[in-house]
PDB file of N, CA and C in Angstrom:
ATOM      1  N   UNK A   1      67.858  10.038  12.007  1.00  0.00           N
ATOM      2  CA  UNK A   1      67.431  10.475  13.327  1.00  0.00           C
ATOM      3  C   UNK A   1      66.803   9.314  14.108  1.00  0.00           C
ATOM      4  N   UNK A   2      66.045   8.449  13.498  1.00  0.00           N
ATOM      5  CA  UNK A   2      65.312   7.152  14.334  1.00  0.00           C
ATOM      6  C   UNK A   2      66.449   6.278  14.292  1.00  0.00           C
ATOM      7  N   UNK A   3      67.707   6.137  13.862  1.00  0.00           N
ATOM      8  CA  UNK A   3      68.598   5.413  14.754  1.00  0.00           C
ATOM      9  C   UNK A   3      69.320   5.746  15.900  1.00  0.00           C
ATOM     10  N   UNK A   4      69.422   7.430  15.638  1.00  0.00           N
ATOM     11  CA  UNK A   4      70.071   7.862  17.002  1.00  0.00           C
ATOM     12  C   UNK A   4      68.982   7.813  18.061  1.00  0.00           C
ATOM     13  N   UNK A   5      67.596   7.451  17.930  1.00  0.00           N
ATOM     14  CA  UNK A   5      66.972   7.827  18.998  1.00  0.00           C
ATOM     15  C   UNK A   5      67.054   6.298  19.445  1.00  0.00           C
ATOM     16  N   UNK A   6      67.037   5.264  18.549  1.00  0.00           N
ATOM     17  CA  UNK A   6      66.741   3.654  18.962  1.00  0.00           C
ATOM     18  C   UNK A   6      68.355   3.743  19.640  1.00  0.00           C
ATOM     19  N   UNK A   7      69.411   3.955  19.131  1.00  0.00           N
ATOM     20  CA  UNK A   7      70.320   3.811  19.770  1.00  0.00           C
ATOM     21  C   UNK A   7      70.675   4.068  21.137  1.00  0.00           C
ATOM     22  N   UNK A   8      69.998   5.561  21.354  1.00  0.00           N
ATOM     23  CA  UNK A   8      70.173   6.059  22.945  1.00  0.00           C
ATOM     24  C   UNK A   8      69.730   5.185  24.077  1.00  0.00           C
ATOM     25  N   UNK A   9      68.133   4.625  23.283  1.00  0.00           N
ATOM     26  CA  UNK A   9      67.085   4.108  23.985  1.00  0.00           C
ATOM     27  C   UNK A   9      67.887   2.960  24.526  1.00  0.00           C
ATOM     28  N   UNK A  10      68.426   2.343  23.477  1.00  0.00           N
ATOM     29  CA  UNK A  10      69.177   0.652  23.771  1.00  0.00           C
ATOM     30  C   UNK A  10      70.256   0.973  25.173  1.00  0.00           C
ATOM     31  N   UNK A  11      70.971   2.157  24.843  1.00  0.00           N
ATOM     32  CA  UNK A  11      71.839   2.552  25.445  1.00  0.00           C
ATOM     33  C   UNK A  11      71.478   3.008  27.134  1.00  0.00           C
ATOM     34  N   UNK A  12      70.584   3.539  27.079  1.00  0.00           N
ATOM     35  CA  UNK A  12      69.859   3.939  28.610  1.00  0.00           C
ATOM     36  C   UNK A  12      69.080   2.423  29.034  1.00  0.00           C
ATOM     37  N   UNK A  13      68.443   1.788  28.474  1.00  0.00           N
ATOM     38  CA  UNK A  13      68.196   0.616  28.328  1.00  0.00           C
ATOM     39  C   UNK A  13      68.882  -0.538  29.416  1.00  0.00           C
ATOM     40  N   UNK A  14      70.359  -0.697  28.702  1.00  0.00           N
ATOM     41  CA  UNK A  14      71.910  -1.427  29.333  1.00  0.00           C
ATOM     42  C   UNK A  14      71.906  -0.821  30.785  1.00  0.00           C
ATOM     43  N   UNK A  15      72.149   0.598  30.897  1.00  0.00           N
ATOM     44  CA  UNK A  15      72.435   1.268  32.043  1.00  0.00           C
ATOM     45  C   UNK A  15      71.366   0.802  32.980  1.00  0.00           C
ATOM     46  N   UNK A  16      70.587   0.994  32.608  1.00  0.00           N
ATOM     47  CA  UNK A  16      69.434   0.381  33.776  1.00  0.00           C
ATOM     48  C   UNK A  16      69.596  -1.171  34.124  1.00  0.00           C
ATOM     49  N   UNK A  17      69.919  -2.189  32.972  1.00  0.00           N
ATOM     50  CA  UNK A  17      69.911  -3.408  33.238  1.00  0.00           C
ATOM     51  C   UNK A  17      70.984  -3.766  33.998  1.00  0.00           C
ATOM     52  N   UNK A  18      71.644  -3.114  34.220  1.00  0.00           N
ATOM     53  CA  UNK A  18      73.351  -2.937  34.654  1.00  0.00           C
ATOM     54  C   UNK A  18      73.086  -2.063  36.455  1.00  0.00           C
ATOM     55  N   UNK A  19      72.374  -1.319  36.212  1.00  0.00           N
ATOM     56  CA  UNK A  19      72.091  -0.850  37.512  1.00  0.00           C
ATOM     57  C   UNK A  19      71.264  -2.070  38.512  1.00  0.00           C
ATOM     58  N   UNK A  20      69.817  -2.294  37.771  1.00  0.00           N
ATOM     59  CA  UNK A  20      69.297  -3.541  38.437  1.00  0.00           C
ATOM     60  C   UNK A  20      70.244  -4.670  38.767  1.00  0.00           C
ATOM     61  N   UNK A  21      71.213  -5.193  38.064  1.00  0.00           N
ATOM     62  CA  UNK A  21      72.238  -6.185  38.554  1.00  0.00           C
ATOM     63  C   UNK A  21      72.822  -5.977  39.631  1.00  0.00           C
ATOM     64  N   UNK A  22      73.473  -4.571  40.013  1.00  0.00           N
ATOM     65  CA  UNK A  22      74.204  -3.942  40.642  1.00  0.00           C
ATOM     66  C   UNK A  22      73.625  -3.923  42.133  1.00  0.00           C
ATOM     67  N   UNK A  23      71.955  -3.549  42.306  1.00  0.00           N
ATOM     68  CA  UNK A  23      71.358  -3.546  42.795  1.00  0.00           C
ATOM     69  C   UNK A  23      71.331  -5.077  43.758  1.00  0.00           C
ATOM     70  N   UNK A  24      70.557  -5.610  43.003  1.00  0.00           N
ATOM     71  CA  UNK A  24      70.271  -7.040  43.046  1.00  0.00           C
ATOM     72  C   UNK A  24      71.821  -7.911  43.907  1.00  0.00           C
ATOM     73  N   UNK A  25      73.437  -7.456  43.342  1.00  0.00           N
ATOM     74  CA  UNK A  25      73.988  -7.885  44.405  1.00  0.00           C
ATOM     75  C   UNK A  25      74.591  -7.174  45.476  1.00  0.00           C
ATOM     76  N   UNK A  26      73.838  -6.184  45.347  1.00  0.00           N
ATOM     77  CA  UNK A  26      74.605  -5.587  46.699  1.00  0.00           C
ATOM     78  C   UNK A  26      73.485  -6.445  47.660  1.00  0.00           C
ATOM     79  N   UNK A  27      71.577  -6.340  47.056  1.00  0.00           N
ATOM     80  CA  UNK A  27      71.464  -6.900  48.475  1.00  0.00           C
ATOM     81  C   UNK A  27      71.300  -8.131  48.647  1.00  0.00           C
ATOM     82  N   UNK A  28      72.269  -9.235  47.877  1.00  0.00           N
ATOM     83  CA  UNK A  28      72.371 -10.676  48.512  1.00  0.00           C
ATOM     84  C   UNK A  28      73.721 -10.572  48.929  1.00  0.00           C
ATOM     85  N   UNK A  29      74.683  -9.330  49.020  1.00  0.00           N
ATOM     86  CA  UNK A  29      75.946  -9.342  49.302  1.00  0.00           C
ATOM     87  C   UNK A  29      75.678  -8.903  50.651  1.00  0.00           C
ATOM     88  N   UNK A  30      74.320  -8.134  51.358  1.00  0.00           N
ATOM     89  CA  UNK A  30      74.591  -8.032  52.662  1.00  0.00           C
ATOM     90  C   UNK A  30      74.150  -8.953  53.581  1.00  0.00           C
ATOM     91  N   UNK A  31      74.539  -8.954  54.912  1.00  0.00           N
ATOM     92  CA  UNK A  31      74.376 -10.231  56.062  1.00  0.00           C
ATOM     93  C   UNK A  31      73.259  -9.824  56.375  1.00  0.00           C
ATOM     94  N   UNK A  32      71.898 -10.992  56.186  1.00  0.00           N
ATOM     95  CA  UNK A  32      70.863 -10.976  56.800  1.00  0.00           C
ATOM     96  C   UNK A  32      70.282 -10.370  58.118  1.00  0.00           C
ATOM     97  N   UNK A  33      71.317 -10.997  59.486  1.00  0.00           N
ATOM     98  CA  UNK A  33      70.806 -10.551  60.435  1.00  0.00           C
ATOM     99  C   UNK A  33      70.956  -9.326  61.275  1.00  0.00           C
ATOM    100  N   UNK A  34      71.638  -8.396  60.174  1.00  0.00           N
ATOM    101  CA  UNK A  34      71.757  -7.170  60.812  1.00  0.00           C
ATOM    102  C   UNK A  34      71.082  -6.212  60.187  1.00  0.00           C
ATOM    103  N   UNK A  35      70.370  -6.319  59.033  1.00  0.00           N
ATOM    104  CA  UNK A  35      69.591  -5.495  58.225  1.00  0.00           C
ATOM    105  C   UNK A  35      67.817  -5.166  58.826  1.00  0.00           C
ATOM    106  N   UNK A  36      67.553  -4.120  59.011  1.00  0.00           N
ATOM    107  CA  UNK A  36      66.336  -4.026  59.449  1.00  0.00           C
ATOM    108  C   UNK A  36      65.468  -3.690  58.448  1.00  0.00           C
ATOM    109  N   UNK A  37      63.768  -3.675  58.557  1.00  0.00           N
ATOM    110  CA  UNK A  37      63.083  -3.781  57.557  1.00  0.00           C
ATOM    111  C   UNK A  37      63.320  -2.418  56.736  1.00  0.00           C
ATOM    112  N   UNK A  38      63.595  -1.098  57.125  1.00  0.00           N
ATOM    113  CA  UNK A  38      63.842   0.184  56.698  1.00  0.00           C
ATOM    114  C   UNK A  38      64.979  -0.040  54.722  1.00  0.00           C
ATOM    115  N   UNK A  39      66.010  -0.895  55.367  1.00  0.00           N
ATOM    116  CA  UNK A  39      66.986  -1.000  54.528  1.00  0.00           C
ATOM    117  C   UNK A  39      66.207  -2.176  53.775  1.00  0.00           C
ATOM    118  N   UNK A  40      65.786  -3.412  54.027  1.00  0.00           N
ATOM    119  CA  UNK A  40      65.343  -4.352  53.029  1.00  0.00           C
ATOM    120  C   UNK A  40      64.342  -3.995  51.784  1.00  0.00           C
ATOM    121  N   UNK A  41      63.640  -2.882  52.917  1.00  0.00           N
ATOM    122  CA  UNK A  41      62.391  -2.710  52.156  1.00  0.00           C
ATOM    123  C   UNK A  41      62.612  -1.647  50.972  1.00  0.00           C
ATOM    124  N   UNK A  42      63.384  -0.729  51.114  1.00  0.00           N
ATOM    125  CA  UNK A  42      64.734   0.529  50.541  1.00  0.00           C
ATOM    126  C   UNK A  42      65.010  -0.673  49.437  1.00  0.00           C
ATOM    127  N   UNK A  43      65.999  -1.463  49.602  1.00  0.00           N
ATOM    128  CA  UNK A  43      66.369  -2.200  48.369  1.00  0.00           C
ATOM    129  C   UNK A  43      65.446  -2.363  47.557  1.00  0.00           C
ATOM    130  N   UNK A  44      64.210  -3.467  48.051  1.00  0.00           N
ATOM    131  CA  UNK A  44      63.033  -3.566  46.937  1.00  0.00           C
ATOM    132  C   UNK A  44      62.466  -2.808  46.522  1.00  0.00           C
ATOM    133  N   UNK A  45      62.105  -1.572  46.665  1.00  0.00           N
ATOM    134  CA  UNK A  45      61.628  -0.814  46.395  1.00  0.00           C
ATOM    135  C   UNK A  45      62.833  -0.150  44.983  1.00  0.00           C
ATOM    136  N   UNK A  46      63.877  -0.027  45.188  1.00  0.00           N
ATOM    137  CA  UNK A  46      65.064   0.113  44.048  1.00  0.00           C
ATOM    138  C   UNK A  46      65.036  -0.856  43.207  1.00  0.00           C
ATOM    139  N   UNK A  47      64.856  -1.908  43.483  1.00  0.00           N
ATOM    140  CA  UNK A  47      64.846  -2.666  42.313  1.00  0.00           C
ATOM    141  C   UNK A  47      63.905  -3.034  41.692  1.00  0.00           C
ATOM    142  N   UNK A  48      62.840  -2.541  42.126  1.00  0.00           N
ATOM    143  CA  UNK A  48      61.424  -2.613  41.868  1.00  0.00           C
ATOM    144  C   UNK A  48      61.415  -1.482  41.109  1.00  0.00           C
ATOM    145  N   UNK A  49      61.577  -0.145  40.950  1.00  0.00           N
ATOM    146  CA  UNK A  49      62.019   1.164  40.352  1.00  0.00           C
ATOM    147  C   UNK A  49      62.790   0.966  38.609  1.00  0.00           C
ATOM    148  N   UNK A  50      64.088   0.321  39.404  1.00  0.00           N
ATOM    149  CA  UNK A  50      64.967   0.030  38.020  1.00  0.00           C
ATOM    150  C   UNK A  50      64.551  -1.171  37.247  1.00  0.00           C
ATOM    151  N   UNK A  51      63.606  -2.024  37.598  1.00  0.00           N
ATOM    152  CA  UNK A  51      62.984  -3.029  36.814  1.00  0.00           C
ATOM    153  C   UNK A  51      62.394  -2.282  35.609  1.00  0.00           C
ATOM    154  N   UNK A  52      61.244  -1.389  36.477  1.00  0.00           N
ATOM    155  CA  UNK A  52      60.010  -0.444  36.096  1.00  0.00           C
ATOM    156  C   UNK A  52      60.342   0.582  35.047  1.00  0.00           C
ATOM    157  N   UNK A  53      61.647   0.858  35.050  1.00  0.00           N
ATOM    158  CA  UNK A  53      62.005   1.952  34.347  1.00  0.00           C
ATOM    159  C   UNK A  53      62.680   1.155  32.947  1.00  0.00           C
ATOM    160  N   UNK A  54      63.525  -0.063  33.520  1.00  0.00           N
ATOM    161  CA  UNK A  54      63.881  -0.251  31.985  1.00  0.00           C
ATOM    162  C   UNK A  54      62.454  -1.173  30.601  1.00  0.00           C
ATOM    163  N   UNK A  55      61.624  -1.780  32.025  1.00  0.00           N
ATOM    164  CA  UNK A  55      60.214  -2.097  31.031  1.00  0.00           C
ATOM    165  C   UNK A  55      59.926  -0.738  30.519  1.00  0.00           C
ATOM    166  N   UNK A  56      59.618   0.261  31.319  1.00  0.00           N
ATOM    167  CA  UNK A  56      59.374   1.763  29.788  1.00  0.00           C
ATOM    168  C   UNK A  56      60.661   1.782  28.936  1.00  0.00           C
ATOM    169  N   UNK A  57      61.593   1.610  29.096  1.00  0.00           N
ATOM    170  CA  UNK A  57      62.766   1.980  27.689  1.00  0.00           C
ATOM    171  C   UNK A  57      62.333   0.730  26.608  1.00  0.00           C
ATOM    172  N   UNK A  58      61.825   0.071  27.494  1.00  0.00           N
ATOM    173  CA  UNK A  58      61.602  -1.066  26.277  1.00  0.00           C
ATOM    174  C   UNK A  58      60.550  -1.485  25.544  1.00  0.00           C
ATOM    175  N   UNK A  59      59.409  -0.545  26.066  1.00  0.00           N
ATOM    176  CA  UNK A  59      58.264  -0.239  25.714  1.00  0.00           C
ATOM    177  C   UNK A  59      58.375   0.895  24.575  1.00  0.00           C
ATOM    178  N   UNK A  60      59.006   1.589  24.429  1.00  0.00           N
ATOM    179  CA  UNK A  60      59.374   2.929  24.154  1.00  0.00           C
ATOM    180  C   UNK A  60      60.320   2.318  22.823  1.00  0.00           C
ATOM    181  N   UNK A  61      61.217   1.346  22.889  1.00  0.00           N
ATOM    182  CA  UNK A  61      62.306   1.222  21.818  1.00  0.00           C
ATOM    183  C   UNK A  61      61.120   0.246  20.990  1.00  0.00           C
ATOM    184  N   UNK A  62      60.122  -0.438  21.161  1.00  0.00           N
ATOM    185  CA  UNK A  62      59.354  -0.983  20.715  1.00  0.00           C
ATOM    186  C   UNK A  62      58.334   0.229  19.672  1.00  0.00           C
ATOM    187  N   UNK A  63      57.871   0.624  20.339  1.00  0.00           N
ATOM    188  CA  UNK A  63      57.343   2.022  19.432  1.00  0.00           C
ATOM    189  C   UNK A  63      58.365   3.058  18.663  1.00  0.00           C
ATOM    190  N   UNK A  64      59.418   2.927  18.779  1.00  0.00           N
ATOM    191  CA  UNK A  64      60.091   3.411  17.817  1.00  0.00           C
ATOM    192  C   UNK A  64      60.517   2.484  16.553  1.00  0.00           C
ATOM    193  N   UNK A  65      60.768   1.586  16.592  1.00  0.00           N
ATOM    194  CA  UNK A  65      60.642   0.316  16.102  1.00  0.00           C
ATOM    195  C   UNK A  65      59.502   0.263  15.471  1.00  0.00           C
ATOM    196  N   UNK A  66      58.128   0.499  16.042  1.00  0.00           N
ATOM    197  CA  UNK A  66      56.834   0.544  15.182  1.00  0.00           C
ATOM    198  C   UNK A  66      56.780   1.549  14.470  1.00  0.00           C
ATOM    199  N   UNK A  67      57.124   2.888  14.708  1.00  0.00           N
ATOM    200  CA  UNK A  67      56.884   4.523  13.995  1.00  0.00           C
ATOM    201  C   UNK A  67      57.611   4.218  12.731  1.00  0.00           C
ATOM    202  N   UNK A  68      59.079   3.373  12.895  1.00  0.00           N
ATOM    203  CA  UNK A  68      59.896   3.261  11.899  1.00  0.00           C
ATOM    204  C   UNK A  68      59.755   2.657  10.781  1.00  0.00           C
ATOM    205  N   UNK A  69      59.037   1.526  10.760  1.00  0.00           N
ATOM    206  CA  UNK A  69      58.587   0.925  10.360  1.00  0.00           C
ATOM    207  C   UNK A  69      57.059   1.319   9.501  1.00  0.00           C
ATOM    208  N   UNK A  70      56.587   1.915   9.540  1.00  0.00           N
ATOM    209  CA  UNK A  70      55.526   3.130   9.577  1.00  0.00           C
ATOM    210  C   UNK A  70      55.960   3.788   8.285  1.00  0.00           C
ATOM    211  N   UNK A  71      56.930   4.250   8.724  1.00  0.00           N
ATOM    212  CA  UNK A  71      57.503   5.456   7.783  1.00  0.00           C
ATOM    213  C   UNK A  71      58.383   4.719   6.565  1.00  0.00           C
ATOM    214  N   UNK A  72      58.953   3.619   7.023  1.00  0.00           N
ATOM    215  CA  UNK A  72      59.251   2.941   5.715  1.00  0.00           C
ATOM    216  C   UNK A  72      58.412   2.856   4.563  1.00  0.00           C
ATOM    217  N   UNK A  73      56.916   1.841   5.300  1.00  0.00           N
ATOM    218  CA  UNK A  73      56.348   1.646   4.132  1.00  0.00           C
ATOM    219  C   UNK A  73      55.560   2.634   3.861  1.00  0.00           C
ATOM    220  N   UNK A  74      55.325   3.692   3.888  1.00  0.00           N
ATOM    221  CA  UNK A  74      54.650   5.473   3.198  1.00  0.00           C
ATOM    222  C   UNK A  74      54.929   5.025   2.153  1.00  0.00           C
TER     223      UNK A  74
END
């Protein structure tokens, strides 16, 4: 069971790191001078989000990693 849970974790993990990328070029893929602060500030705030979220998966695969470890040596 603590590999399927480390596994998911890794797995939601990617998706996020993969989203932040995704993120990250859409907004150097758009033209500066037509973007107003509404939309710039919208982006950072997303990638500021999907940063935030995969530091908890990885906070989280870290403590499973510790519990596991735990339970080994019982």
């Amino acid at each position: 069971m603590f590999m399927q849970i480390a596994i998911g974790a890794i797995g939601i993990g990617i998706v996020l790191m993969v989203g932040y990328l995704v993120v990250a070029q859409v907004k150097s893929a758009l033209p500066t001078e037509g973007l107003d602060n509404t939309t710039t500030d919208g982006l950072d705030s997303t990638q500021a989000t999907v940063f935030a979220g995969f530091g908890l998966i990885a906070v989280g695969i870290i403590v499973l990693a510790a519990f596991g470890l735990i339970n080994v040596f019982k």
